[in-house]
N, C-alpha and C. Protein backbone atom coordinates (compact mmCIF):
# COMPACT_ATOMS: atom_id res chain seq x y z
N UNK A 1 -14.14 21.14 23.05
CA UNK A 1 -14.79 20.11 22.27
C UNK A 1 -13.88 18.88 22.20
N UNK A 2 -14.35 17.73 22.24
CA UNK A 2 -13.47 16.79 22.26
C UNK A 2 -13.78 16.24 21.31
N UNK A 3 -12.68 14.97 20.16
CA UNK A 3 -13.34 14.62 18.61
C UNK A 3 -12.53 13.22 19.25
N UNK A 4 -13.32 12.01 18.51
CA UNK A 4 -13.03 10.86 18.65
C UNK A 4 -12.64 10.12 17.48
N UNK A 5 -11.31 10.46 17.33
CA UNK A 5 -10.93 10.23 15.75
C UNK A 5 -9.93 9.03 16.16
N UNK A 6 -10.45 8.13 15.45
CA UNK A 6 -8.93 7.04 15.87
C UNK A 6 -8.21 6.94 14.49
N UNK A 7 -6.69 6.60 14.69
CA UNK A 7 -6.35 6.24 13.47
C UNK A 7 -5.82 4.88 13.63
N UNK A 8 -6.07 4.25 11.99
CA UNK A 8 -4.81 3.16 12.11
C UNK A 8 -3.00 3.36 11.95
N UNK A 9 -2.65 1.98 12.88
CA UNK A 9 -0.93 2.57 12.85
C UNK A 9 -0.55 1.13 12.73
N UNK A 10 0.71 1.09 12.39
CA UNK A 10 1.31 -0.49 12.06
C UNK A 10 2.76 -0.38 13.71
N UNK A 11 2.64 -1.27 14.21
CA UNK A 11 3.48 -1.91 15.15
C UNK A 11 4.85 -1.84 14.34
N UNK A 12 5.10 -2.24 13.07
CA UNK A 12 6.42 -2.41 12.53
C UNK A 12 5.70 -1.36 11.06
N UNK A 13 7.22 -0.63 11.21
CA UNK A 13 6.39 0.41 9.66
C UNK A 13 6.92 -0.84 8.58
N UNK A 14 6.03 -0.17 7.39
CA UNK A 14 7.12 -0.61 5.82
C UNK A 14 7.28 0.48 5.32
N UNK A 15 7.07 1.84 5.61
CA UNK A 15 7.38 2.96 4.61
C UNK A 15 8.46 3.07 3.81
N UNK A 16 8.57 2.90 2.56
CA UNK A 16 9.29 3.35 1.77
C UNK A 16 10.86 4.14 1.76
N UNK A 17 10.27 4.96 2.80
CA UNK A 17 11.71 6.10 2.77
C UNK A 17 12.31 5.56 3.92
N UNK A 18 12.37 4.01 4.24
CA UNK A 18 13.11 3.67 5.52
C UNK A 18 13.53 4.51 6.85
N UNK A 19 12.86 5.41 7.30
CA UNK A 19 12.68 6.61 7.91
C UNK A 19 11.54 6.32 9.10
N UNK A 20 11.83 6.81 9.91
CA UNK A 20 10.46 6.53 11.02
C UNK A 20 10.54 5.20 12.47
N UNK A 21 9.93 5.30 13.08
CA UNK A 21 10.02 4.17 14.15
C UNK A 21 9.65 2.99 13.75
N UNK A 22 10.07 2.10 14.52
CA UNK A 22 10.05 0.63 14.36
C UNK A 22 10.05 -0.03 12.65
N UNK A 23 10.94 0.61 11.54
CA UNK A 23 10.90 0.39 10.63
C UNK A 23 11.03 -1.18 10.41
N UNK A 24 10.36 -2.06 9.03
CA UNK A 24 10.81 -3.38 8.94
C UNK A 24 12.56 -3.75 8.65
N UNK A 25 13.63 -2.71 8.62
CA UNK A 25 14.49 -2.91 8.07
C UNK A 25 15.09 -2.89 9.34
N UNK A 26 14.54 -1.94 10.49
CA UNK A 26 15.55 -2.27 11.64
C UNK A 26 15.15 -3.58 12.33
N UNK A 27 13.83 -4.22 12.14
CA UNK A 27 13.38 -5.21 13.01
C UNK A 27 13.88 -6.64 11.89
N UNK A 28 13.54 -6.76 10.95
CA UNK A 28 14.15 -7.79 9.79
C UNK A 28 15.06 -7.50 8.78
N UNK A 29 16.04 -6.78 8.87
CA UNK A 29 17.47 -6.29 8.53
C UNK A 29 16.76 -6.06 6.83
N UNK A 30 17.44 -6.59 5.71
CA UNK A 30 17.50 -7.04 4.95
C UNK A 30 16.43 -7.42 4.19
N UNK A 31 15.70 -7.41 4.14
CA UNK A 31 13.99 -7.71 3.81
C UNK A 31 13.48 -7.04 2.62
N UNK A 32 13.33 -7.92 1.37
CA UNK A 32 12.59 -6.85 0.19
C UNK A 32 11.32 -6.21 0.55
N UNK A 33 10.79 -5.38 -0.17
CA UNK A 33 9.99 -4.72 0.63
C UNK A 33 8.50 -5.58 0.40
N UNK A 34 8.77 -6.12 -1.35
CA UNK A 34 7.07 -6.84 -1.03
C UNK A 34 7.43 -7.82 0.03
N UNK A 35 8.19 -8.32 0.73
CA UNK A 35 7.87 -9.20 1.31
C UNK A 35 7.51 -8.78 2.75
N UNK A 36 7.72 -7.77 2.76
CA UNK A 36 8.08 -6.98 4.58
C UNK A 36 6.18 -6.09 4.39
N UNK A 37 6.05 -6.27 3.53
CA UNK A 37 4.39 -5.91 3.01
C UNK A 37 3.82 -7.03 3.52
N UNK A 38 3.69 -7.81 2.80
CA UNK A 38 2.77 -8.60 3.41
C UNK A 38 2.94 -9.09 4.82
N UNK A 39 3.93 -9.36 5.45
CA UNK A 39 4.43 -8.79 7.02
C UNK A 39 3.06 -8.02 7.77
N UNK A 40 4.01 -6.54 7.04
CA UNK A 40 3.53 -5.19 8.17
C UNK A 40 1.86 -4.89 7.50
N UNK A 41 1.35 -5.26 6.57
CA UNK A 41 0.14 -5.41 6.44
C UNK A 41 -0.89 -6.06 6.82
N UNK A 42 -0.28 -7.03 7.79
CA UNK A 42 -1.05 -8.26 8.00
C UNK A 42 -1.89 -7.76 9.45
N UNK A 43 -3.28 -8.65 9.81
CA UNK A 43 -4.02 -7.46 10.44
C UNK A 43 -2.98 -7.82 12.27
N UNK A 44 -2.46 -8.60 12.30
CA UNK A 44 -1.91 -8.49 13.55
C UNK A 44 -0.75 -7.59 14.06
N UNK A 45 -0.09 -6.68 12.83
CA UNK A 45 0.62 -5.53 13.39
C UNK A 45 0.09 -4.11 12.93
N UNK A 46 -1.59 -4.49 13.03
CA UNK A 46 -2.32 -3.12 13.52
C UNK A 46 -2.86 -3.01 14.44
N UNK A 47 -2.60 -1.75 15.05
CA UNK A 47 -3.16 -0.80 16.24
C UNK A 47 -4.34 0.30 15.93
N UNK A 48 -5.10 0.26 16.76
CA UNK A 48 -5.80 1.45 16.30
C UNK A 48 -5.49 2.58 17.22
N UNK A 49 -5.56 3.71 17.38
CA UNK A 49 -5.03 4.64 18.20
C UNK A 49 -5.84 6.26 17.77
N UNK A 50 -5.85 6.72 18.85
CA UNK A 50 -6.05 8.07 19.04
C UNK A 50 -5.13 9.06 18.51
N UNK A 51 -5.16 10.07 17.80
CA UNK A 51 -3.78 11.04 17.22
C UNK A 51 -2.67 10.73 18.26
N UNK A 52 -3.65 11.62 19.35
CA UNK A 52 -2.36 11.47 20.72
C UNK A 52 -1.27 10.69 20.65
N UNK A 53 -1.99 9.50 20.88
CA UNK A 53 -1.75 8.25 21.28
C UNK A 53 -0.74 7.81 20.18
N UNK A 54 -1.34 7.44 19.03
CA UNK A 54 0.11 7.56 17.96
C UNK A 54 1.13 8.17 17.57
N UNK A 55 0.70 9.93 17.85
CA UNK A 55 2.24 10.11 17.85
C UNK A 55 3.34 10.07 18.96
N UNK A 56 2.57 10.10 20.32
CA UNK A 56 3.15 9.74 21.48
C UNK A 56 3.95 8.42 21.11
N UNK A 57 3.68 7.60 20.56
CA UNK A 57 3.92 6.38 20.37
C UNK A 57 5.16 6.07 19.26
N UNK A 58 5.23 7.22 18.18
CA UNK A 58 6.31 7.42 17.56
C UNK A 58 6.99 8.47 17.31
N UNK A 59 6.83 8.94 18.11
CA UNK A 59 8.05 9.70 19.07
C UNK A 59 8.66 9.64 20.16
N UNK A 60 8.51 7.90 20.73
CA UNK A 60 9.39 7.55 21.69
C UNK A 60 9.65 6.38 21.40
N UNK A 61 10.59 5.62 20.26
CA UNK A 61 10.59 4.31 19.99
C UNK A 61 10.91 3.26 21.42
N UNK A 62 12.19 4.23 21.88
CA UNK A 62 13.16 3.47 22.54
C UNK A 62 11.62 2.69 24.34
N UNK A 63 10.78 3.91 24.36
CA UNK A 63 9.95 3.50 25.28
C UNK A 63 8.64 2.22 24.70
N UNK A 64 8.36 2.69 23.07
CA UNK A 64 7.42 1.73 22.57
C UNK A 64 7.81 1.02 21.70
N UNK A 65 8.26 -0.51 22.29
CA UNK A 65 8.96 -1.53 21.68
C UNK A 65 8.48 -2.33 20.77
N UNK A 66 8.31 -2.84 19.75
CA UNK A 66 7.78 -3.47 19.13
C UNK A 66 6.87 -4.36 20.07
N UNK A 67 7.86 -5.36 20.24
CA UNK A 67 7.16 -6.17 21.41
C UNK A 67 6.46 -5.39 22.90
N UNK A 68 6.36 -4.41 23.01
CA UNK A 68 5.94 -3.58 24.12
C UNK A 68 4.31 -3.78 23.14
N UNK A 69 4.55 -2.91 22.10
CA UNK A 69 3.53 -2.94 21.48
C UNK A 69 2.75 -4.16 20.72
N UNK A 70 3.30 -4.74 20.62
CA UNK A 70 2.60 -6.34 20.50
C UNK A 70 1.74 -6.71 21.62
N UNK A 71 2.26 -6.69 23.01
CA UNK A 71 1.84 -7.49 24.41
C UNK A 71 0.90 -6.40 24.50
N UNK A 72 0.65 -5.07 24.41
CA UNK A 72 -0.41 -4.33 24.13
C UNK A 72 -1.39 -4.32 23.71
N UNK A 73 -1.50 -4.92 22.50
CA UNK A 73 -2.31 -5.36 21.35
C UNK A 73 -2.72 -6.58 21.67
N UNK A 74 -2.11 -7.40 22.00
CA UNK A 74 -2.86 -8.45 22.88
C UNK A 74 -3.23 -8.65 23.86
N UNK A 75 -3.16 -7.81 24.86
CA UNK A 75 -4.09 -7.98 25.77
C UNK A 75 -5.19 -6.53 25.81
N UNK A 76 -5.27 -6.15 24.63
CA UNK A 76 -6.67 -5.14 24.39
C UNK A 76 -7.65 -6.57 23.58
N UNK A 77 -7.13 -7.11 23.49
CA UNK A 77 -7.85 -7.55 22.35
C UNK A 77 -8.61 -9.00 23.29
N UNK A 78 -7.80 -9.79 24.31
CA UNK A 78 -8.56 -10.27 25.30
C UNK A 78 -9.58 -9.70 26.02
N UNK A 79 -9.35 -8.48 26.49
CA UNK A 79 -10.21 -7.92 26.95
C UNK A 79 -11.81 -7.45 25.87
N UNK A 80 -11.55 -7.30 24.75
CA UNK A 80 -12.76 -7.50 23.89
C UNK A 80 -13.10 -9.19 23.59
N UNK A 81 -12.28 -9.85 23.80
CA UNK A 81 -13.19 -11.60 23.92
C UNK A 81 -13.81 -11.77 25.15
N UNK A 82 -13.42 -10.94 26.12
CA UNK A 82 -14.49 -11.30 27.39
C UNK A 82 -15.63 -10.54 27.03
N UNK A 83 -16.03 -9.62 26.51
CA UNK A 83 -17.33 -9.07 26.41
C UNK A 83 -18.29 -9.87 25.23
N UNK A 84 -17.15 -10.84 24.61
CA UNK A 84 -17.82 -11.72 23.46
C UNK A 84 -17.74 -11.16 21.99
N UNK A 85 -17.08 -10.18 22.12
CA UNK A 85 -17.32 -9.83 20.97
C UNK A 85 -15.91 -10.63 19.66
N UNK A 86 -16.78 -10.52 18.44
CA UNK A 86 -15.74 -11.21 17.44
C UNK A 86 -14.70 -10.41 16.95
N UNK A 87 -13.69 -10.96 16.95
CA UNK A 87 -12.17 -10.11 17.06
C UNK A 87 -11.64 -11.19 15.55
């Protein structure tokens, strides 16, 4: 059976327990956290993703770069303006 569950994932975390890939503290050092909130909340460092696909994705930082994952995210997202649709 196959299930088509996507989840959302953030490009740069803010979690709390500073723990995890691409945290805001390793990418903007120093950063209070409301401010690294409104940052990593903002809709351009979300991904949507497949389980797979996300944890594949953070469990290999050193392969999925922030910016790896940025240039990702933007060019999925060209590819939905050619079909017209509103992004």
């Amino acid at each position: 059976m196959i299930e088509n569950n996507g989840q959302c994932a953030h490009i740069i975390s803010a979690s709390q327990k500073k723990q995890g890939p691409r945290h805001y503290t390793k990418i903007f050092g120093n950063m209070d956290h409301a401010s690294a909130i409104k940052v990593t909340d903002h809709i351009n460092n979300a991904l949507y993703l497949c389980y797979g696909c996300h944890k594949e994705i953070d469990m290999n930082e050193e392969k999925y770069t922030v910016e790896k994952l940025q240039t990702s995210r933007s060019l999925a997202l060209l590819k939905f303006k050619d079909f017209n649709f509103q992004v």
